[in-house]
C-alpha atoms as a PDB file:
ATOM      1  CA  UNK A   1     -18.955  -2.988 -36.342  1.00  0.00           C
ATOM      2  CA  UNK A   2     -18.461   0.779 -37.476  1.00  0.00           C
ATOM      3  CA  UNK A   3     -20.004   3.042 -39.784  1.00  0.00           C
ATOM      4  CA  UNK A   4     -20.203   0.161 -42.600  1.00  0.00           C
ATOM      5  CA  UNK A   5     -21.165  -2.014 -39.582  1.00  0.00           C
ATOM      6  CA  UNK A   6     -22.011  -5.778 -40.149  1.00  0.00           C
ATOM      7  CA  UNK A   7     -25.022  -6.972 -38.345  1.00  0.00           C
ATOM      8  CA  UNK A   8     -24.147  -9.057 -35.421  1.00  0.00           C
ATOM      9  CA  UNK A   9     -25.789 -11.540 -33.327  1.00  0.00           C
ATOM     10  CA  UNK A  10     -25.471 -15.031 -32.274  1.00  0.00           C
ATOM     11  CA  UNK A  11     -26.467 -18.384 -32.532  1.00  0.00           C
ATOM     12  CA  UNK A  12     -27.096 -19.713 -29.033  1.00  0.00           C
ATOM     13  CA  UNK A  13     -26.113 -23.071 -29.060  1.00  0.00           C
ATOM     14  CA  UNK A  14     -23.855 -26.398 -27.236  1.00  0.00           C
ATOM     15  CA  UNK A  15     -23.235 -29.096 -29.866  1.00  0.00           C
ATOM     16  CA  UNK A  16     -22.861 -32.677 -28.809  1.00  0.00           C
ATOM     17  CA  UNK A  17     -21.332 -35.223 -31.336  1.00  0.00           C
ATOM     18  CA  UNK A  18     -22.724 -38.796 -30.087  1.00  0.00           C
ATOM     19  CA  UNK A  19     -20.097 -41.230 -31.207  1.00  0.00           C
ATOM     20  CA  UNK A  20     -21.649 -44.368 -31.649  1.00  0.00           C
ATOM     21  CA  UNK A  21     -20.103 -47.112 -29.987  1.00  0.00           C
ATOM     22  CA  UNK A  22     -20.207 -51.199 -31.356  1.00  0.00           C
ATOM     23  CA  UNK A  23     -20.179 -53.234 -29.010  1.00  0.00           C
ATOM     24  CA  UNK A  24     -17.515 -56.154 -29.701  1.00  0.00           C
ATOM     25  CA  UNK A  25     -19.654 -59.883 -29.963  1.00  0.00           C
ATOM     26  CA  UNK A  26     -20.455 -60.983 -27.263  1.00  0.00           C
ATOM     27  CA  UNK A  27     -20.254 -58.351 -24.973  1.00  0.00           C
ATOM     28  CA  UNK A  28     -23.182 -56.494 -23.694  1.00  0.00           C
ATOM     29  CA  UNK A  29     -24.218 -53.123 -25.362  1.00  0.00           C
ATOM     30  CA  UNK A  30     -25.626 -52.250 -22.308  1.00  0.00           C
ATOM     31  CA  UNK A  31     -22.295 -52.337 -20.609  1.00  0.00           C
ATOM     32  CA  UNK A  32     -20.127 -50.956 -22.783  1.00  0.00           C
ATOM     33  CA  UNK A  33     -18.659 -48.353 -21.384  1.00  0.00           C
ATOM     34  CA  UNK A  34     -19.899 -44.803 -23.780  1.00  0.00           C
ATOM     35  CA  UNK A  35     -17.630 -42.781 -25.666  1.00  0.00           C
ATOM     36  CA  UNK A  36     -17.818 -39.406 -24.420  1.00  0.00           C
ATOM     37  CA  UNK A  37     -19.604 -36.578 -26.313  1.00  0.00           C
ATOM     38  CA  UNK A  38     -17.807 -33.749 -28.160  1.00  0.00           C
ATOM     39  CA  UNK A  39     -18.959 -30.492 -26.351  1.00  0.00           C
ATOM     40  CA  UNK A  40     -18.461 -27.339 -29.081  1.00  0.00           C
ATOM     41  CA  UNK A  41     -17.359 -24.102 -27.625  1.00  0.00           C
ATOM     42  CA  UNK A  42     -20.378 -21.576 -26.469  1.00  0.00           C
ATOM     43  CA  UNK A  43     -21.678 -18.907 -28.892  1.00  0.00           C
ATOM     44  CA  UNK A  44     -22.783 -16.042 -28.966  1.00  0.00           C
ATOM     45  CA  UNK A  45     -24.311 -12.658 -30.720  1.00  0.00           C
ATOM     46  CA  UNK A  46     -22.910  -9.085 -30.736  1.00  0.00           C
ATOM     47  CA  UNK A  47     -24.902  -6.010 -31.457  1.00  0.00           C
ATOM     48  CA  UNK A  48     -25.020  -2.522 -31.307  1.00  0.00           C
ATOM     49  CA  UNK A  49     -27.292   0.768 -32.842  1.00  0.00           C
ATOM     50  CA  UNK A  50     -27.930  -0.853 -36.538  1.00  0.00           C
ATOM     51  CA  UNK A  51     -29.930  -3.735 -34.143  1.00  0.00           C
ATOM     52  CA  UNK A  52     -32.120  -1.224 -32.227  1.00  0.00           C
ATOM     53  CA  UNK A  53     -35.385  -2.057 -34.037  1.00  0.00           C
ATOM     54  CA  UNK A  54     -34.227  -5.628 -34.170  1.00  0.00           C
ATOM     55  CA  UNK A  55     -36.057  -8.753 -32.300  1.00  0.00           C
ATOM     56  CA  UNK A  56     -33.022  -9.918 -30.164  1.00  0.00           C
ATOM     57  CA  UNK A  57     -32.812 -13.645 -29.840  1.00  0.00           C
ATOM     58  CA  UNK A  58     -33.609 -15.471 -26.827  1.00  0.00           C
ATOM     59  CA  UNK A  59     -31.361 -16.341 -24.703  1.00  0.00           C
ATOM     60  CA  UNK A  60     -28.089 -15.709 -25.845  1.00  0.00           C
ATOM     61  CA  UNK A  61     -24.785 -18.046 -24.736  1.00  0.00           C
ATOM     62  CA  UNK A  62     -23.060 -14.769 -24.414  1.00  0.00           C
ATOM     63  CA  UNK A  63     -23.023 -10.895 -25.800  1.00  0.00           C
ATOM     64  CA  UNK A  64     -21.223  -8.006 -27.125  1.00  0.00           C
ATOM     65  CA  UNK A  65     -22.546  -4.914 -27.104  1.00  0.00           C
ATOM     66  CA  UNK A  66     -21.658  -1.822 -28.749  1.00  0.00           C
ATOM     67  CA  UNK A  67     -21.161   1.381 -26.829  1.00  0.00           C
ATOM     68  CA  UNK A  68     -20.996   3.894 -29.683  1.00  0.00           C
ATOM     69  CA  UNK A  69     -23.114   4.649 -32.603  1.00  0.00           C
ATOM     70  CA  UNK A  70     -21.008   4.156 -35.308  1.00  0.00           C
ATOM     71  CA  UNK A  71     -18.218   6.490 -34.333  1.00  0.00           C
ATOM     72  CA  UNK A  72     -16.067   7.534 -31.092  1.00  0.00           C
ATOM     73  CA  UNK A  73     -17.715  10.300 -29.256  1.00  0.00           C
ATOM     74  CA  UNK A  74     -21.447   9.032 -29.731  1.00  0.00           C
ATOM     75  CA  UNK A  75     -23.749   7.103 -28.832  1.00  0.00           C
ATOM     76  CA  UNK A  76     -25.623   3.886 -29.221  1.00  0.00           C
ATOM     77  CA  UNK A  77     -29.147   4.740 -28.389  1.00  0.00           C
ATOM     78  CA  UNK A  78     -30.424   1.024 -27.850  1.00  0.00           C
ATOM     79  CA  UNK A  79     -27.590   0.399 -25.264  1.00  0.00           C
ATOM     80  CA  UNK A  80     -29.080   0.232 -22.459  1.00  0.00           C
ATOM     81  CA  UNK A  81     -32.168  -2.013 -23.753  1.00  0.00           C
ATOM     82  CA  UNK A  82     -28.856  -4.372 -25.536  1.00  0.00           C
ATOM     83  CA  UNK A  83     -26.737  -4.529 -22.236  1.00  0.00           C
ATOM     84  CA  UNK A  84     -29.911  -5.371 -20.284  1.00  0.00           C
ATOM     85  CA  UNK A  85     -30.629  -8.420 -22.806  1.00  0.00           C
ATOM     86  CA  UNK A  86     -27.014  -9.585 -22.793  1.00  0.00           C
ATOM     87  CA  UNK A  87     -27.071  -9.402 -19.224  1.00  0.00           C
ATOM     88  CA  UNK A  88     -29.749 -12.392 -19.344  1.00  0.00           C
ATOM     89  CA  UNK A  89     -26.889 -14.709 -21.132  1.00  0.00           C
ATOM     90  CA  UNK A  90     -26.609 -18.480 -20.384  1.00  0.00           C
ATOM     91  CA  UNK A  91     -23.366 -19.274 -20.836  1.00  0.00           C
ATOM     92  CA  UNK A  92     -21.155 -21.413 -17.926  1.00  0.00           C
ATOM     93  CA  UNK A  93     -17.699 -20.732 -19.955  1.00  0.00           C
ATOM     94  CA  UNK A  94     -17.931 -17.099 -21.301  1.00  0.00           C
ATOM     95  CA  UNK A  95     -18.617 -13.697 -19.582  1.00  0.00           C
ATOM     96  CA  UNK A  96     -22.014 -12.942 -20.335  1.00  0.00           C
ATOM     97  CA  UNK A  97     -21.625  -9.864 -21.428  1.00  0.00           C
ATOM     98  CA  UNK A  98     -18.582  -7.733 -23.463  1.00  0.00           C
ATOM     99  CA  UNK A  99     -18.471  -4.286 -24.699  1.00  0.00           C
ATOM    100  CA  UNK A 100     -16.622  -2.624 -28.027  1.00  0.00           C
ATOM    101  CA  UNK A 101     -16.048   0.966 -28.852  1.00  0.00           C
ATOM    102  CA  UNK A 102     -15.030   2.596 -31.677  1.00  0.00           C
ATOM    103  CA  UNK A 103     -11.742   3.472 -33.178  1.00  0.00           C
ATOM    104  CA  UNK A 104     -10.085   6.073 -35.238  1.00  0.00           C
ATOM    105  CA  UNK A 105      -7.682   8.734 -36.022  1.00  0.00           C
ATOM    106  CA  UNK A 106      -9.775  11.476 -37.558  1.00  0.00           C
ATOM    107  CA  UNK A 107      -7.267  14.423 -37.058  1.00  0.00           C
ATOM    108  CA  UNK A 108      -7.114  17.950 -35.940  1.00  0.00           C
ATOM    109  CA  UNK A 109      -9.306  19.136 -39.084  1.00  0.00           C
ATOM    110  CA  UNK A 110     -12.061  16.418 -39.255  1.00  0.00           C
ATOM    111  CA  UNK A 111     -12.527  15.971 -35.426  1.00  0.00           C
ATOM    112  CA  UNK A 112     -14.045  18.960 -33.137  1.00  0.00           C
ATOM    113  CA  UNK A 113     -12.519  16.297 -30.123  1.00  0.00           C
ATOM    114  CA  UNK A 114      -9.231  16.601 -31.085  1.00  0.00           C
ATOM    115  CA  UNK A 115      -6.706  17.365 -28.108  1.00  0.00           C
ATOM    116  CA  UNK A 116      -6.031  21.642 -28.324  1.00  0.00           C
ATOM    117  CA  UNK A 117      -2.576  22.874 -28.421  1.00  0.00           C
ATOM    118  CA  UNK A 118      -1.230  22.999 -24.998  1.00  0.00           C
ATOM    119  CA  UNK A 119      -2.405  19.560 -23.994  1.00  0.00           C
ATOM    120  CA  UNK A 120      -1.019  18.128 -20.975  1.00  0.00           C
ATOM    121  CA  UNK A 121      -2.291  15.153 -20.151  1.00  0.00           C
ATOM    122  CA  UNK A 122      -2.285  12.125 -20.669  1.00  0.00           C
ATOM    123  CA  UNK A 123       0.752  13.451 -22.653  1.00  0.00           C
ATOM    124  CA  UNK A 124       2.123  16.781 -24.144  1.00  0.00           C
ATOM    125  CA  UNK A 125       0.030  17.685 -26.933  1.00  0.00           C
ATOM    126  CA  UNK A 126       0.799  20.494 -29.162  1.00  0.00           C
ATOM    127  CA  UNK A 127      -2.661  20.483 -31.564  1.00  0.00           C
ATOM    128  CA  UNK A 128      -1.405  18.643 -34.782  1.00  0.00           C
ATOM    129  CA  UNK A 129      -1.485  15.383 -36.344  1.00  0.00           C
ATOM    130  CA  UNK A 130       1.270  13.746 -33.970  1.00  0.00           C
ATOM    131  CA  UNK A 131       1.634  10.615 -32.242  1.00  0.00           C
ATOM    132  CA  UNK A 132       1.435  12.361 -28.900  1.00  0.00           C
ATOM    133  CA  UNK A 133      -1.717  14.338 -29.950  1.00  0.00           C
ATOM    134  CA  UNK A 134      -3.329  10.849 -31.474  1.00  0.00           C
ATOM    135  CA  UNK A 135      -2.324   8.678 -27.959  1.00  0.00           C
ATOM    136  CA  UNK A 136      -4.574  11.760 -26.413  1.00  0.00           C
ATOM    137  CA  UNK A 137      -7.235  11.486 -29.040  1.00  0.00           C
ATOM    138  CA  UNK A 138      -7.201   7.803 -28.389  1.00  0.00           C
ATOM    139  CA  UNK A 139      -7.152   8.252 -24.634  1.00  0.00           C
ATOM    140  CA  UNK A 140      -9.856  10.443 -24.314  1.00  0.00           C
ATOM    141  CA  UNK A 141     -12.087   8.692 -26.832  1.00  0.00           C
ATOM    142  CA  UNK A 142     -12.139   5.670 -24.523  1.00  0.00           C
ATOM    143  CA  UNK A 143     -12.379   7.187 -21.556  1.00  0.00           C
ATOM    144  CA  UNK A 144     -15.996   8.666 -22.732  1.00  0.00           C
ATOM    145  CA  UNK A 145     -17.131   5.525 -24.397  1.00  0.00           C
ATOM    146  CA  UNK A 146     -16.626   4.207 -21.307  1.00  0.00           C
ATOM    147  CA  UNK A 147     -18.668   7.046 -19.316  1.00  0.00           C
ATOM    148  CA  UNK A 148     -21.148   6.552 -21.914  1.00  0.00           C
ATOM    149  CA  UNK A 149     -21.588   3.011 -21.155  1.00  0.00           C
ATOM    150  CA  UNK A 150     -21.383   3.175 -17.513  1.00  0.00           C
ATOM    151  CA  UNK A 151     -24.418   4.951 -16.444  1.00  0.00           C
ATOM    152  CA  UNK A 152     -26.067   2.025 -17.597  1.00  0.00           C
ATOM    153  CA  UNK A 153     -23.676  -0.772 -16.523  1.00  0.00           C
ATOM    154  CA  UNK A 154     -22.467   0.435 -13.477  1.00  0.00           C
ATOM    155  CA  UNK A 155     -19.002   1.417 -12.961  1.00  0.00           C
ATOM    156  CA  UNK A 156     -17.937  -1.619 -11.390  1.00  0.00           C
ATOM    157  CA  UNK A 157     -19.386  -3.710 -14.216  1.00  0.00           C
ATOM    158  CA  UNK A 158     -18.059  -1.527 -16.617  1.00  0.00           C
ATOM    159  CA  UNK A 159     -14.784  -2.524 -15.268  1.00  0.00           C
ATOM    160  CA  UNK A 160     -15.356  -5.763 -14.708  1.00  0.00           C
ATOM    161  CA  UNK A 161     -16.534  -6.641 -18.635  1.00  0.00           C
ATOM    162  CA  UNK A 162     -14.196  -7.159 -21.283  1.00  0.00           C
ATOM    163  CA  UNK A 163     -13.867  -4.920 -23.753  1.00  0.00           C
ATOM    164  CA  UNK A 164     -13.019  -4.499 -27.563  1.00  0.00           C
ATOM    165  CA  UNK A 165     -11.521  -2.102 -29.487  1.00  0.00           C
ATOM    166  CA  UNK A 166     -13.020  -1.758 -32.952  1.00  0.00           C
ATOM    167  CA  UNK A 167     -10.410  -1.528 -35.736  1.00  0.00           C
ATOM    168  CA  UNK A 168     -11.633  -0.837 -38.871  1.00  0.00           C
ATOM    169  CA  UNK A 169     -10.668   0.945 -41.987  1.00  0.00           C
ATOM    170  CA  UNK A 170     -14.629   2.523 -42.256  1.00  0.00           C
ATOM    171  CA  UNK A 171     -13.314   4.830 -39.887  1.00  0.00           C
ATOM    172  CA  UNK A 172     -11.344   7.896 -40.064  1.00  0.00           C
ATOM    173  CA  UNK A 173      -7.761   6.875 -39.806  1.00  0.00           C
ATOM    174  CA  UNK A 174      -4.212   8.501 -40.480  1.00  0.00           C
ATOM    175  CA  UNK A 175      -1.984   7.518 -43.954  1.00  0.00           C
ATOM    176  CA  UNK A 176       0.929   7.960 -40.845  1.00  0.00           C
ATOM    177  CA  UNK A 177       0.503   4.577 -39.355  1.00  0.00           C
ATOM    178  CA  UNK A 178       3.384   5.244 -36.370  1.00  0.00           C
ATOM    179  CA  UNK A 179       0.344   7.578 -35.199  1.00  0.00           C
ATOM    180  CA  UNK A 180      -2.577   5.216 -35.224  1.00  0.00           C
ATOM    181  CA  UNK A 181      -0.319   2.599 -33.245  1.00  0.00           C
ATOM    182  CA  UNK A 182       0.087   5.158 -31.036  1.00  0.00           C
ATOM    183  CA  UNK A 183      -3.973   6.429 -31.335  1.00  0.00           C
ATOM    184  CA  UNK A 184      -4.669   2.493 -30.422  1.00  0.00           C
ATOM    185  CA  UNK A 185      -2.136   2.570 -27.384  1.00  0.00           C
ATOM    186  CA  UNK A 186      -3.662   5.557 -25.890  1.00  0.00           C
ATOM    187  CA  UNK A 187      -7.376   3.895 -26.407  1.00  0.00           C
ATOM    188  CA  UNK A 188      -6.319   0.804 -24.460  1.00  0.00           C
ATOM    189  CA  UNK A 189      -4.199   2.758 -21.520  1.00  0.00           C
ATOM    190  CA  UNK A 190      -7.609   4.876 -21.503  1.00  0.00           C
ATOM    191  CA  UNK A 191      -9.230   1.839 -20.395  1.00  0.00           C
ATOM    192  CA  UNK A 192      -6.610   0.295 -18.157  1.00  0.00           C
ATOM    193  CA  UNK A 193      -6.456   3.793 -16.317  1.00  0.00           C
ATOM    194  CA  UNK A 194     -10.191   3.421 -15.997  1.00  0.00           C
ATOM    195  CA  UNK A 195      -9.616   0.134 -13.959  1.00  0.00           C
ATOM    196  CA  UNK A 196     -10.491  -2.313 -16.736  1.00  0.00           C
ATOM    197  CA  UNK A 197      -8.636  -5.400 -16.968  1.00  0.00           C
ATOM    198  CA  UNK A 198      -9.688  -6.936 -20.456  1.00  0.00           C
ATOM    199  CA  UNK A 199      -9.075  -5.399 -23.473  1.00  0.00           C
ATOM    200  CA  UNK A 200      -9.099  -7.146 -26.659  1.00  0.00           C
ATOM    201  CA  UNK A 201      -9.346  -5.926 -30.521  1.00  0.00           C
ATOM    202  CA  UNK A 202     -11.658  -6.582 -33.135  1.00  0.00           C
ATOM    203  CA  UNK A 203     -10.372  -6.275 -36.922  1.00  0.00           C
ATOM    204  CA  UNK A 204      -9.031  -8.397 -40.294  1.00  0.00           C
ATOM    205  CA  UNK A 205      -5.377  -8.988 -41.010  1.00  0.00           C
ATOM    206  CA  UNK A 206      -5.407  -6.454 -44.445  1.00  0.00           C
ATOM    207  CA  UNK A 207      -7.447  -3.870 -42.575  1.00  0.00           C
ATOM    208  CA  UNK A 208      -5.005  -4.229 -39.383  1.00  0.00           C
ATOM    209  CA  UNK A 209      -2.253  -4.112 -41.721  1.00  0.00           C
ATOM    210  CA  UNK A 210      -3.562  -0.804 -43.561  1.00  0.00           C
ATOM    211  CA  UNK A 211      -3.694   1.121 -40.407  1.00  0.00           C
ATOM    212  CA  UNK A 212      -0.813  -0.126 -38.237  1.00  0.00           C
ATOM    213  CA  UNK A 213       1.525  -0.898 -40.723  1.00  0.00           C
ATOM    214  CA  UNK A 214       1.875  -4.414 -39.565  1.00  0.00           C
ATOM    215  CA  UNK A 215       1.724  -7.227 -42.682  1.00  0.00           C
ATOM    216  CA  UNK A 216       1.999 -10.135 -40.711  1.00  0.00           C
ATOM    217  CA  UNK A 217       1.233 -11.146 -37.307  1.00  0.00           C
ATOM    218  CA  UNK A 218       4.867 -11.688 -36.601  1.00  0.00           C
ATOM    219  CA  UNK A 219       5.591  -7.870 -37.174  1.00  0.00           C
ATOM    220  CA  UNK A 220       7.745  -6.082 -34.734  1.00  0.00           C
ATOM    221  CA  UNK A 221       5.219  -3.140 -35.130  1.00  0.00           C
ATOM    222  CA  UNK A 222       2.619  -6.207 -33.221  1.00  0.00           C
ATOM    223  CA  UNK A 223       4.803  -5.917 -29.963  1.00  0.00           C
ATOM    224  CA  UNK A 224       2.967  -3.215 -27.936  1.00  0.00           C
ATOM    225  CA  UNK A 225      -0.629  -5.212 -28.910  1.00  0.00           C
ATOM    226  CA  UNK A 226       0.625  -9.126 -28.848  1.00  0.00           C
ATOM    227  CA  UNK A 227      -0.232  -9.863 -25.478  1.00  0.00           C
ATOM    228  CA  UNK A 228      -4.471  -9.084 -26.127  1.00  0.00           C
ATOM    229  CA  UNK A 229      -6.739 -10.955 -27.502  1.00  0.00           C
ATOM    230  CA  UNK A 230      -7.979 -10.975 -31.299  1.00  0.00           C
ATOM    231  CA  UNK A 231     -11.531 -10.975 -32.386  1.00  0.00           C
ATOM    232  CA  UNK A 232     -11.714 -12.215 -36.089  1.00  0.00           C
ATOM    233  CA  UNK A 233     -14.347 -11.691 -38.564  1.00  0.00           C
ATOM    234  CA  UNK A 234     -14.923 -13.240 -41.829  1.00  0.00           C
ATOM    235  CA  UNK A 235     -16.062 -17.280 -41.178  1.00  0.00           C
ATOM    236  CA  UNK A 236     -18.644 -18.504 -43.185  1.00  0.00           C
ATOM    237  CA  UNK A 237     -20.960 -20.186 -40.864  1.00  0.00           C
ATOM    238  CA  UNK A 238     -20.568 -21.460 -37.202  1.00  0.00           C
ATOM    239  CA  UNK A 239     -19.405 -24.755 -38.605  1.00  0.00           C
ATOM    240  CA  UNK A 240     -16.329 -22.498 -40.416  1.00  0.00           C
ATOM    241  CA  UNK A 241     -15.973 -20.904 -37.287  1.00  0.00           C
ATOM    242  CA  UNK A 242     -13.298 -23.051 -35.767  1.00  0.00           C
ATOM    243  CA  UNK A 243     -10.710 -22.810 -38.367  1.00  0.00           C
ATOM    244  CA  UNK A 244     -10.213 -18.727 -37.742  1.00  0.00           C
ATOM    245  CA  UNK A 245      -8.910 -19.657 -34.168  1.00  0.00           C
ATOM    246  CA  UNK A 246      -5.227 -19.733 -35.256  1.00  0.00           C
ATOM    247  CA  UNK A 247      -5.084 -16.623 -37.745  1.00  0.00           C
ATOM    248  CA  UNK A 248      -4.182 -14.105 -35.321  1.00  0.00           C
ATOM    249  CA  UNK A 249      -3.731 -10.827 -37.402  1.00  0.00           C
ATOM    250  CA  UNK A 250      -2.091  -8.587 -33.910  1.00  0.00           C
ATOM    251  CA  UNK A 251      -0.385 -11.879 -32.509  1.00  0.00           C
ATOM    252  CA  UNK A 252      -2.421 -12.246 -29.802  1.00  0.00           C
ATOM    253  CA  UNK A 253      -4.412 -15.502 -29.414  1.00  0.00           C
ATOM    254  CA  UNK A 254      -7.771 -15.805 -31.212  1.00  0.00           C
ATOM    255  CA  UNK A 255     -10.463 -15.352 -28.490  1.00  0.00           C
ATOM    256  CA  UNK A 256     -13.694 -15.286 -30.982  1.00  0.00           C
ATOM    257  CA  UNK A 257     -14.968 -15.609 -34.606  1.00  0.00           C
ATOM    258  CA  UNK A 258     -17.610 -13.802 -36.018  1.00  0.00           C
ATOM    259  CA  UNK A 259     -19.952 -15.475 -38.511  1.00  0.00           C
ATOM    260  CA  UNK A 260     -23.313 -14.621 -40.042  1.00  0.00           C
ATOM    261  CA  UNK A 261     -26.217 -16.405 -38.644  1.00  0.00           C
ATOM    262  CA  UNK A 262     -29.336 -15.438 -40.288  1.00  0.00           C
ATOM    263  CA  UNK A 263     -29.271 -11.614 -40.757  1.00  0.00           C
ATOM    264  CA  UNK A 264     -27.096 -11.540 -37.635  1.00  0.00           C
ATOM    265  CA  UNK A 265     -23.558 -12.145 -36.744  1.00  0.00           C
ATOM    266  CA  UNK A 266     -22.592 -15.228 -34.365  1.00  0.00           C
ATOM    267  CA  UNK A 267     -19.586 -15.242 -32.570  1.00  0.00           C
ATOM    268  CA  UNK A 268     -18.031 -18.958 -31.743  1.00  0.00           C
ATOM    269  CA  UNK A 269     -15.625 -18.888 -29.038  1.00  0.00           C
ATOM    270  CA  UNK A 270     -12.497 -20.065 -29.510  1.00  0.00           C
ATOM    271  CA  UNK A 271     -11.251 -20.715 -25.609  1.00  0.00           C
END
């Protein structure tokens, strides 16, 4: 989901296990009473720019869509066409559609959107590499994916969808970890100042662990992020899918897995 962005798309599906009951002798198959059928969880697909020449799939369970192109401060040009298909999602258990944004900590030199000396607000920001000046950078990076996506969505939808913060080491990110912590914190007060009330992040436990500084889940350094939900990558098929639900890498609980699904990546839902 950034720059080295995996595909992503799901696998629309509801599995039933029939269990096949025996009737004992001499007792009526007819009226035996049936043994109830295993639902699975919903899935779904999520997709962003690498997709825009892509064939989505019909009818998807459910949808994430990606709001930038790659990187904070841009673009997905297809976003618009992607909500509008996710917005078509069958699911009776899942919102229908989610959105994810990008994440980094580029810096004063490598980003023209870094917060100027003399920064104010949301906090006191003197120009350099500091964990006031990343919470800002953070801040203000979600506050304009989420202006990018709302033209499109609405404001009120925008608010009302969950969203995803995209953690990955692809992106630009500082070897001071107290400052991306504190780059992350400003992305998701960004979005709760914007009104939205679901916030989740998307990421593996060693690239989590190289940018926050947090080796386990357990991790003290976890404590401002335990409370949202984790979206985990790296099952090998929607079959796999349920056995990521417990391997939290932030401490939150497990909301989805992502899995490839011919070309695309599926994402099983966990609860």
């Amino acid at each position: 989901m950034s720059r080295r962005f995996w595909s992503r798309f799901v696998l629309i599906s509801v599995l039933a296990a029939a269990v096949q009951v025996i009737a004992p002798l001499g007792v009526n198959p007819a009226l035996a009473a049936p043994a109830p059928a295993r639902s699975a969880a919903a899935t779904g697909y999520d997709v962003s720019y690498p997709q825009c020449s892509s064939s989505l799939p019909v009818n998807p369970a459910f949808a994430i869509v990606g709001v930038n192109g790659g990187l904070a401060y841009s673009s997905n040009p297809c976003f618009k066409t992607e909500y509008a298909w996710a917005s078509n999602a069958t699911s009776t258990t899942q919102p229908h559609v989610s959105l994810y944004l990008n994440t980094g900590n580029p810096g004063p030199v490598a980003s023209s959107h870094w917060p100027p000396a003399n920064t104010t607000t949301p906090q006191p920001c003197d120009g350099t590499w500091s964990a006031s000046c990343a919470y800002d950078y953070g801040w203000l990076a979600a506050q304009d994916s989420f202006k990018r996506a709302s033209p499109s969505t609405g404001v009120a939808a925008a608010r009302a969808a969950p969203w995803w913060l995209d953690v990955e080491t692809a992106n630009s990110w500082s070897t001071d970890t107290s400052t991306n912590r504190a780059d992350l914190q400003g992305a998701i007060d960004g979005l709760k100042a914007l009104g939205v009330g679901s916030i989740g992040i998307y990421s593996t436990a060693s690239m989590w662990s190289q940018i926050t500084g947090a080796s386990t889940s357990a991790s003290p350094l976890n404590d401002p992020f335990r409370a949202l939900p984790n979206w985990v990558p790296g099952a090998r098929s929607a079959k796999d899918a349920p056995t990521l639900c417990k391997r939290s890498f932030a401490g939150g609980p497990v909301k989805l897995v992502q899995y490839p699904s011919a070309g695309f990546d599926g994402d099983y839902a966990c609860f």
